[in-house]
C-alpha atoms as a PDB file:
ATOM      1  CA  UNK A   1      22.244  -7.322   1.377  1.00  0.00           C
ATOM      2  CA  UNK A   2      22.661  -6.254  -2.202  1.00  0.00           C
ATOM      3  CA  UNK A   3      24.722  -9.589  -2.679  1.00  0.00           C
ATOM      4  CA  UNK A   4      20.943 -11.208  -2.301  1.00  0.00           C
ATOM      5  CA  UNK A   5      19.612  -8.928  -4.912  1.00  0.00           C
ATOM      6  CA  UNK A   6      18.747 -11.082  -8.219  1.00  0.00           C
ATOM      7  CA  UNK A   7      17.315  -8.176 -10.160  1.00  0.00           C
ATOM      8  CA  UNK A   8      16.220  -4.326  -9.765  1.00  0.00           C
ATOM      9  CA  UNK A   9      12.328  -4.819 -10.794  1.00  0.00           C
ATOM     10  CA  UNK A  10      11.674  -0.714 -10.112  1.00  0.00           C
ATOM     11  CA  UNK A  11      14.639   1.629  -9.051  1.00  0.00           C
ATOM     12  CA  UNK A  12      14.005   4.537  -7.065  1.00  0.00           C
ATOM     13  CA  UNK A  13      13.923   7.593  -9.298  1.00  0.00           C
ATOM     14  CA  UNK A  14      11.179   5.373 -11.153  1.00  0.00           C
ATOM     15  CA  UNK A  15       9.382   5.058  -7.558  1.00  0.00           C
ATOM     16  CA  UNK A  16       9.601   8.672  -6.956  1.00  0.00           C
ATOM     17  CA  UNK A  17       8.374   9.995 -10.123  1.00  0.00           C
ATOM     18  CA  UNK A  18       5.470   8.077  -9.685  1.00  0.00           C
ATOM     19  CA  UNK A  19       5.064   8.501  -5.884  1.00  0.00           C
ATOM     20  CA  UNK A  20       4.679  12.374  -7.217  1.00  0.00           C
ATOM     21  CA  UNK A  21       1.884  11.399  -9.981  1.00  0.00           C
ATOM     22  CA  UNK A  22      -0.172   9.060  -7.690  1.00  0.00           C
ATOM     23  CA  UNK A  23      -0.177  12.072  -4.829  1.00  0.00           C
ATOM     24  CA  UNK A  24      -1.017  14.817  -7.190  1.00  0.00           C
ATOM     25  CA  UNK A  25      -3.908  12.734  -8.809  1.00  0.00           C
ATOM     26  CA  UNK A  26      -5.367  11.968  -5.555  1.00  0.00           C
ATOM     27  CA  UNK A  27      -4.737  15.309  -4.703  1.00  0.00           C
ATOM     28  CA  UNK A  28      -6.991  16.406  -7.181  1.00  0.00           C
ATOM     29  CA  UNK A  29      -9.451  14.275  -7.210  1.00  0.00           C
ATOM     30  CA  UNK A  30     -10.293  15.089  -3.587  1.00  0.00           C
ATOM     31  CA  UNK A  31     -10.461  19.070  -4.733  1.00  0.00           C
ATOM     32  CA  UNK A  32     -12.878  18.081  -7.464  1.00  0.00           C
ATOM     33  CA  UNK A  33     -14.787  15.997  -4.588  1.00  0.00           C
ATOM     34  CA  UNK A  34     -14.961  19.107  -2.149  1.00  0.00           C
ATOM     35  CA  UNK A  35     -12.021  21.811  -2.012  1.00  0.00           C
ATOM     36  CA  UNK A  36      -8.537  21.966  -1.200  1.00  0.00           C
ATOM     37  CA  UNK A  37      -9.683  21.946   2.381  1.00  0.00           C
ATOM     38  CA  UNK A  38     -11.388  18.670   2.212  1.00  0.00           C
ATOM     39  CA  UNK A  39      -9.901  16.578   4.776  1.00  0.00           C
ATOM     40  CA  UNK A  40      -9.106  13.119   4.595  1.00  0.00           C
ATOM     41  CA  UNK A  41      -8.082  10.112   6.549  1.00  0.00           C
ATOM     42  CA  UNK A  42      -5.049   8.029   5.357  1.00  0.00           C
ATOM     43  CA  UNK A  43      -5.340   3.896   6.376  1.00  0.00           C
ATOM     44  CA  UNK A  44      -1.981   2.744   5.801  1.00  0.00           C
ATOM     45  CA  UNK A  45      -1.681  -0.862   5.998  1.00  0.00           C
ATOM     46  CA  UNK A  46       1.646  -1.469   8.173  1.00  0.00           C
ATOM     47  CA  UNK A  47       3.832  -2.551   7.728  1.00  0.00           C
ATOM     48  CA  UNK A  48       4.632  -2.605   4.331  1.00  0.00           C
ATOM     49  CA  UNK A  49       3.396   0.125   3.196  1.00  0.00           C
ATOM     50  CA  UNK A  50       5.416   2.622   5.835  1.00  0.00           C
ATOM     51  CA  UNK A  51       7.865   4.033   3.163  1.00  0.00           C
ATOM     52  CA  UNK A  52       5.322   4.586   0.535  1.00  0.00           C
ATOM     53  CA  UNK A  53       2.736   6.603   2.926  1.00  0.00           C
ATOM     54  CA  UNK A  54       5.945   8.691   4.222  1.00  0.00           C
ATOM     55  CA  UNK A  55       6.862   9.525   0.846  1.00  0.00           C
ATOM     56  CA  UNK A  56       3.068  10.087  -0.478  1.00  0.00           C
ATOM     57  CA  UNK A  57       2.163  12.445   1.666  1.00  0.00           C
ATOM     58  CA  UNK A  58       4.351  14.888   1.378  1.00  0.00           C
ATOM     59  CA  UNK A  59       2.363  15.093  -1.995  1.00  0.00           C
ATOM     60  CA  UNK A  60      -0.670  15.662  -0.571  1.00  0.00           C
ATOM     61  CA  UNK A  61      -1.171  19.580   0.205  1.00  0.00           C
ATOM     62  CA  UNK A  62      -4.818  18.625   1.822  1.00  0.00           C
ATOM     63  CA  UNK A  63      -5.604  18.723   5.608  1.00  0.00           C
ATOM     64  CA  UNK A  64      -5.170  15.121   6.658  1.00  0.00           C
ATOM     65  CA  UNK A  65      -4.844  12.639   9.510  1.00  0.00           C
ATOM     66  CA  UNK A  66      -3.035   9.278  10.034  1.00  0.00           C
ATOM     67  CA  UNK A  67      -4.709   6.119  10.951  1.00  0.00           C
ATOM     68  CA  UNK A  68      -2.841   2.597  10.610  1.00  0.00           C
ATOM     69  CA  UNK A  69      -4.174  -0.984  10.766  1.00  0.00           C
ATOM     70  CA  UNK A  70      -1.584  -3.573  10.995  1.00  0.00           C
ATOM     71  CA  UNK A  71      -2.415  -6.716   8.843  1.00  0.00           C
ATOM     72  CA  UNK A  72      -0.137  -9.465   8.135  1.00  0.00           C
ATOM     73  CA  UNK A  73      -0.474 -11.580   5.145  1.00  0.00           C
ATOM     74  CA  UNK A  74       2.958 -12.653   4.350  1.00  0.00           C
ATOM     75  CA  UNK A  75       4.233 -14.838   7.809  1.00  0.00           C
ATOM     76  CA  UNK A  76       7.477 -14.820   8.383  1.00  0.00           C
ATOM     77  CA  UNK A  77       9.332 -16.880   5.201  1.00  0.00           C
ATOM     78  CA  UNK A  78       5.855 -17.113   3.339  1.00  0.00           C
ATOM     79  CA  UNK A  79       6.620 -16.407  -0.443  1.00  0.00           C
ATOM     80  CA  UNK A  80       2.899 -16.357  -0.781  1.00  0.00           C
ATOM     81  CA  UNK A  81       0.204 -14.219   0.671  1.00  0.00           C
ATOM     82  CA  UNK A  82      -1.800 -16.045   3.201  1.00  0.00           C
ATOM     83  CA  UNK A  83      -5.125 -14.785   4.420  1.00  0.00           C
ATOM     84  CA  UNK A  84      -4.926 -11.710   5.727  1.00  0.00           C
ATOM     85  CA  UNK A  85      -5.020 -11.372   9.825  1.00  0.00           C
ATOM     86  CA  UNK A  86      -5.851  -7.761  11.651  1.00  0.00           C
ATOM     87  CA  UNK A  87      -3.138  -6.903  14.326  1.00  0.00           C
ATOM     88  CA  UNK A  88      -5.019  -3.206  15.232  1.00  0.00           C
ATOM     89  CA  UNK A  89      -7.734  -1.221  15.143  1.00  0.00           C
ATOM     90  CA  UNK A  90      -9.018   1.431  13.105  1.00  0.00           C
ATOM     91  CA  UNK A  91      -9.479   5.349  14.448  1.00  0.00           C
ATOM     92  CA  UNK A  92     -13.155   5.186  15.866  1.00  0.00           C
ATOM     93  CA  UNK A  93     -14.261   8.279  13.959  1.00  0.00           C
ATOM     94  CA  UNK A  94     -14.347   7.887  10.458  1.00  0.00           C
ATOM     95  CA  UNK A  95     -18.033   8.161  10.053  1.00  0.00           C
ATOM     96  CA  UNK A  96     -18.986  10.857   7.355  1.00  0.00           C
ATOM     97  CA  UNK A  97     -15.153  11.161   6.436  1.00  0.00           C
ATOM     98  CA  UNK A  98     -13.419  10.652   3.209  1.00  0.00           C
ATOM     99  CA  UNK A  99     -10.586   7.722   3.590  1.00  0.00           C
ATOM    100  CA  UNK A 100      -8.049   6.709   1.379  1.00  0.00           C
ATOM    101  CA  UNK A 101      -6.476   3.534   2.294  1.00  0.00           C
ATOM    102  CA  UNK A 102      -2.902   2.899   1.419  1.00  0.00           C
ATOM    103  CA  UNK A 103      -1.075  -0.480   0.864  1.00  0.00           C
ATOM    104  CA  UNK A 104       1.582  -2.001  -0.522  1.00  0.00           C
ATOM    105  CA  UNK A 105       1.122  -4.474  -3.103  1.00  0.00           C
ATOM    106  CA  UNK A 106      -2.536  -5.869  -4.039  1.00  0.00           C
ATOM    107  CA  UNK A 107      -1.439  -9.490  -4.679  1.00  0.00           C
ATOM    108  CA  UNK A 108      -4.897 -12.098  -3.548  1.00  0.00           C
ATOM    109  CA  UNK A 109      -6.893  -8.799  -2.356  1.00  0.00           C
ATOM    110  CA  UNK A 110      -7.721 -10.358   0.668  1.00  0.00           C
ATOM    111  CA  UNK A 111      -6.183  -7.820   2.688  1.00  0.00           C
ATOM    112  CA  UNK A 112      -7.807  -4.735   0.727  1.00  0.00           C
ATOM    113  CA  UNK A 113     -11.067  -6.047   0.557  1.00  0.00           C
ATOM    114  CA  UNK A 114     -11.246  -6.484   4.124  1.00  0.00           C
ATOM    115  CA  UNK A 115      -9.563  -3.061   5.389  1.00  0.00           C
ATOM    116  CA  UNK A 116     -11.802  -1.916   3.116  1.00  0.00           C
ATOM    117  CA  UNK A 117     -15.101  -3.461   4.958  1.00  0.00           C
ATOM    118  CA  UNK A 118     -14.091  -2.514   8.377  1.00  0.00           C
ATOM    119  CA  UNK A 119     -13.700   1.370   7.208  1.00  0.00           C
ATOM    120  CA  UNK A 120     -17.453   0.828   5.105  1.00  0.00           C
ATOM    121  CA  UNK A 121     -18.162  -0.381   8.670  1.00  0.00           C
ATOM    122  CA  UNK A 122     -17.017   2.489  10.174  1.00  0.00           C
ATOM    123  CA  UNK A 123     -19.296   4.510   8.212  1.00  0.00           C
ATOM    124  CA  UNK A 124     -17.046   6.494   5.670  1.00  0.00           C
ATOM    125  CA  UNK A 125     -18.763   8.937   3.522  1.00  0.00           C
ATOM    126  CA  UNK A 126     -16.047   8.089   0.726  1.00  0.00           C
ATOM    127  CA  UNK A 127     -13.601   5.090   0.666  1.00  0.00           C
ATOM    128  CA  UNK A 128     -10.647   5.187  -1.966  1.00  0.00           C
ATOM    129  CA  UNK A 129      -7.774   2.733  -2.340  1.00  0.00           C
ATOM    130  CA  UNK A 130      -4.516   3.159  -3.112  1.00  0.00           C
ATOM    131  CA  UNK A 131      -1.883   0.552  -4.218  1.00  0.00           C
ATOM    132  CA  UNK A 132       1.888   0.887  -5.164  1.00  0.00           C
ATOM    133  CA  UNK A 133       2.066  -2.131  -6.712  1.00  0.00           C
ATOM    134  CA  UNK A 134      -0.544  -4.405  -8.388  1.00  0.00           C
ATOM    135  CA  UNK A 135       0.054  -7.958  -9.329  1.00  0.00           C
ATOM    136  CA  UNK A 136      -0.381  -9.743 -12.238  1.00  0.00           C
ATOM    137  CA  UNK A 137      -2.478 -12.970 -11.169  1.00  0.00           C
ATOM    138  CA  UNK A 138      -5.835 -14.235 -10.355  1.00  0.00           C
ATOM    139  CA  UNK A 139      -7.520 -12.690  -7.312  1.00  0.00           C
ATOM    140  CA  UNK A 140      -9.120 -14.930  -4.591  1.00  0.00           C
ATOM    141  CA  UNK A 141     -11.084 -11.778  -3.638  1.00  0.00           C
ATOM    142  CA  UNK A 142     -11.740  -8.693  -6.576  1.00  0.00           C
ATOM    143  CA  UNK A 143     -11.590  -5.228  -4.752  1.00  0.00           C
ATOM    144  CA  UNK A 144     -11.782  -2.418  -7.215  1.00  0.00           C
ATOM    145  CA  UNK A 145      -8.171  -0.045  -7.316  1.00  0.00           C
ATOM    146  CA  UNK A 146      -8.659   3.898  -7.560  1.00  0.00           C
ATOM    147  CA  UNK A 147      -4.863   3.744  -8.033  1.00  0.00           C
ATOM    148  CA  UNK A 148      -1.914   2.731  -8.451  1.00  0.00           C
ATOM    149  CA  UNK A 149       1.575   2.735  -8.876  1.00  0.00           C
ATOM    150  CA  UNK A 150       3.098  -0.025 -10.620  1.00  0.00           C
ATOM    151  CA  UNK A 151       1.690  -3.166 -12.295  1.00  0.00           C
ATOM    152  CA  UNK A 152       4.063  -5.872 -12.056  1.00  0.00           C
ATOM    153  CA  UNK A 153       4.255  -9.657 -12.876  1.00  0.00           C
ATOM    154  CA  UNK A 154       3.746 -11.981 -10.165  1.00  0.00           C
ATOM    155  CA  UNK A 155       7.016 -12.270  -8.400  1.00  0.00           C
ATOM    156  CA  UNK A 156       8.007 -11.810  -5.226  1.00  0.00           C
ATOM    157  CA  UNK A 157      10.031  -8.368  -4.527  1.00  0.00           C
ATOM    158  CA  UNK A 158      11.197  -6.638  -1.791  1.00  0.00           C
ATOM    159  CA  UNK A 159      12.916  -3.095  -0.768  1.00  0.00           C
ATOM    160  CA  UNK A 160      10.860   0.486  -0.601  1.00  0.00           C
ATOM    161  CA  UNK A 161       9.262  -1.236   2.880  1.00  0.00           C
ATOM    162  CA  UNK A 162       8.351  -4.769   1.339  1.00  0.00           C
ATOM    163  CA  UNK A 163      10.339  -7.442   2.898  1.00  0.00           C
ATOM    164  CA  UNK A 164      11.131 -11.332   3.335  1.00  0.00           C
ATOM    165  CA  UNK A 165      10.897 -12.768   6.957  1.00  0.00           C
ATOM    166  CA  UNK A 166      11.467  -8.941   8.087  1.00  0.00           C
ATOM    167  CA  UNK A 167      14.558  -7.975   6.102  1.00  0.00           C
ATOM    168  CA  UNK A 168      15.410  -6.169   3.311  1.00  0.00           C
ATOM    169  CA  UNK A 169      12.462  -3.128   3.257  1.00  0.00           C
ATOM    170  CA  UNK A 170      15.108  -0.547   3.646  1.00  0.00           C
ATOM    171  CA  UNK A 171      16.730  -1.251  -0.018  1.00  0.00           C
ATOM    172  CA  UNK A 172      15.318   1.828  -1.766  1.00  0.00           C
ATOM    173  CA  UNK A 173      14.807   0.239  -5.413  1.00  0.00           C
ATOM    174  CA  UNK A 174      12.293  -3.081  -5.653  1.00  0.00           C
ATOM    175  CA  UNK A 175      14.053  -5.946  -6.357  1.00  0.00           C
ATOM    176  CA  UNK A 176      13.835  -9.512  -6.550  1.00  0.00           C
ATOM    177  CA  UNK A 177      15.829 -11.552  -4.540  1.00  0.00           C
ATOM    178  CA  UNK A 178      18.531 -14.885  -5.513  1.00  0.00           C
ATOM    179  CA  UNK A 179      16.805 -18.191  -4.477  1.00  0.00           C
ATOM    180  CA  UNK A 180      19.399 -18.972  -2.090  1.00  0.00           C
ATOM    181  CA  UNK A 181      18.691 -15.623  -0.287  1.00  0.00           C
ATOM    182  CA  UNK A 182      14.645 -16.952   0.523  1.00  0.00           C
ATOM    183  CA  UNK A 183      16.167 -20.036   2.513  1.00  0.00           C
END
């Protein structure tokens, strides 16, 4: 695999350190919102975002709970975010809770800005978003960031649970990958 690798975009200690900012700011901004005991609801989007949640919330000293939606947005050898299709269902209780949902990489912010209407659906009392990395190019739908990780230019990466056609998401750094490696 690392014969693939064109270039390391984001190595790991880079990820890490910032992993550890992004979970102690949302940390506290949900004490400021309501107390270290506040709970809240974590809406990973799977399945690229599996490695990030793992490693955020171990920085996250709150009460919390774990619900995933599974939306694909990248089929199989696509280089280029397609609209965004739901493969799951949210927890049925989120009314009156505060969620943060979790994804990978805002890139068209289709795929936010609809997770993001099915929780409002669901009657949220608060609905944060989190991001590891945020692209550099025109949206086909805005959706508003509370935070993020990285802001990159608008390539296509892969490793820290980002992938092409399936592979590659266990490479720890983000990298790009050679052209003949995306045939």
């Amino acid at each position: 695999m690392r014969k693939d690798v064109h270039r390391v975009l984001l190595d790991r200690e880079a990820i890490a350190s910032r992993v550890t900012a992004l979970g102690r700011a949302i940390a506290d901004d949900l004490e400021s919102t309501g107390g270290p005991s506040r709970e809240i609801v974590l809406v990973p989007i799977l399945t690229g975002s599996i490695v990030f949640v793992a490693d955020l919330i171990r920085h996250l000293p709150q009460r919390l709970r774990i619900g995933v939606m599974s939306v694909s947005s990248y089929p199989g050898r696509s280089l280029e975010s397609k609209s965004a299709l739901i493969h799951g269902s949210l927890p049925d209780d989120l009314a009156g809770r505060h969620v943060l949902i979790v994804d990978d990489i805002l890139d068209t912010g289709q795929t936010l800005a609809l997770v993001r209407r099915i929780v409002l659906e669901h009657h949220a009392a608060q609905v944060r978003t989190c991001v590891l990395l945020r692209k550099s190019r025109p949206r086909v739908e805005e959706v508003d960031v509370d935070y993020v990780g990285f802001d990159i230019p608008d390539v296509f990466v892969v490793g820290y649970g980002l992938d092409y056609n399936d592979y590659y998401r266990n490479l720890p750094d983000l990298v790009t990958l050679r052209p003949e490696a995306m045939r």
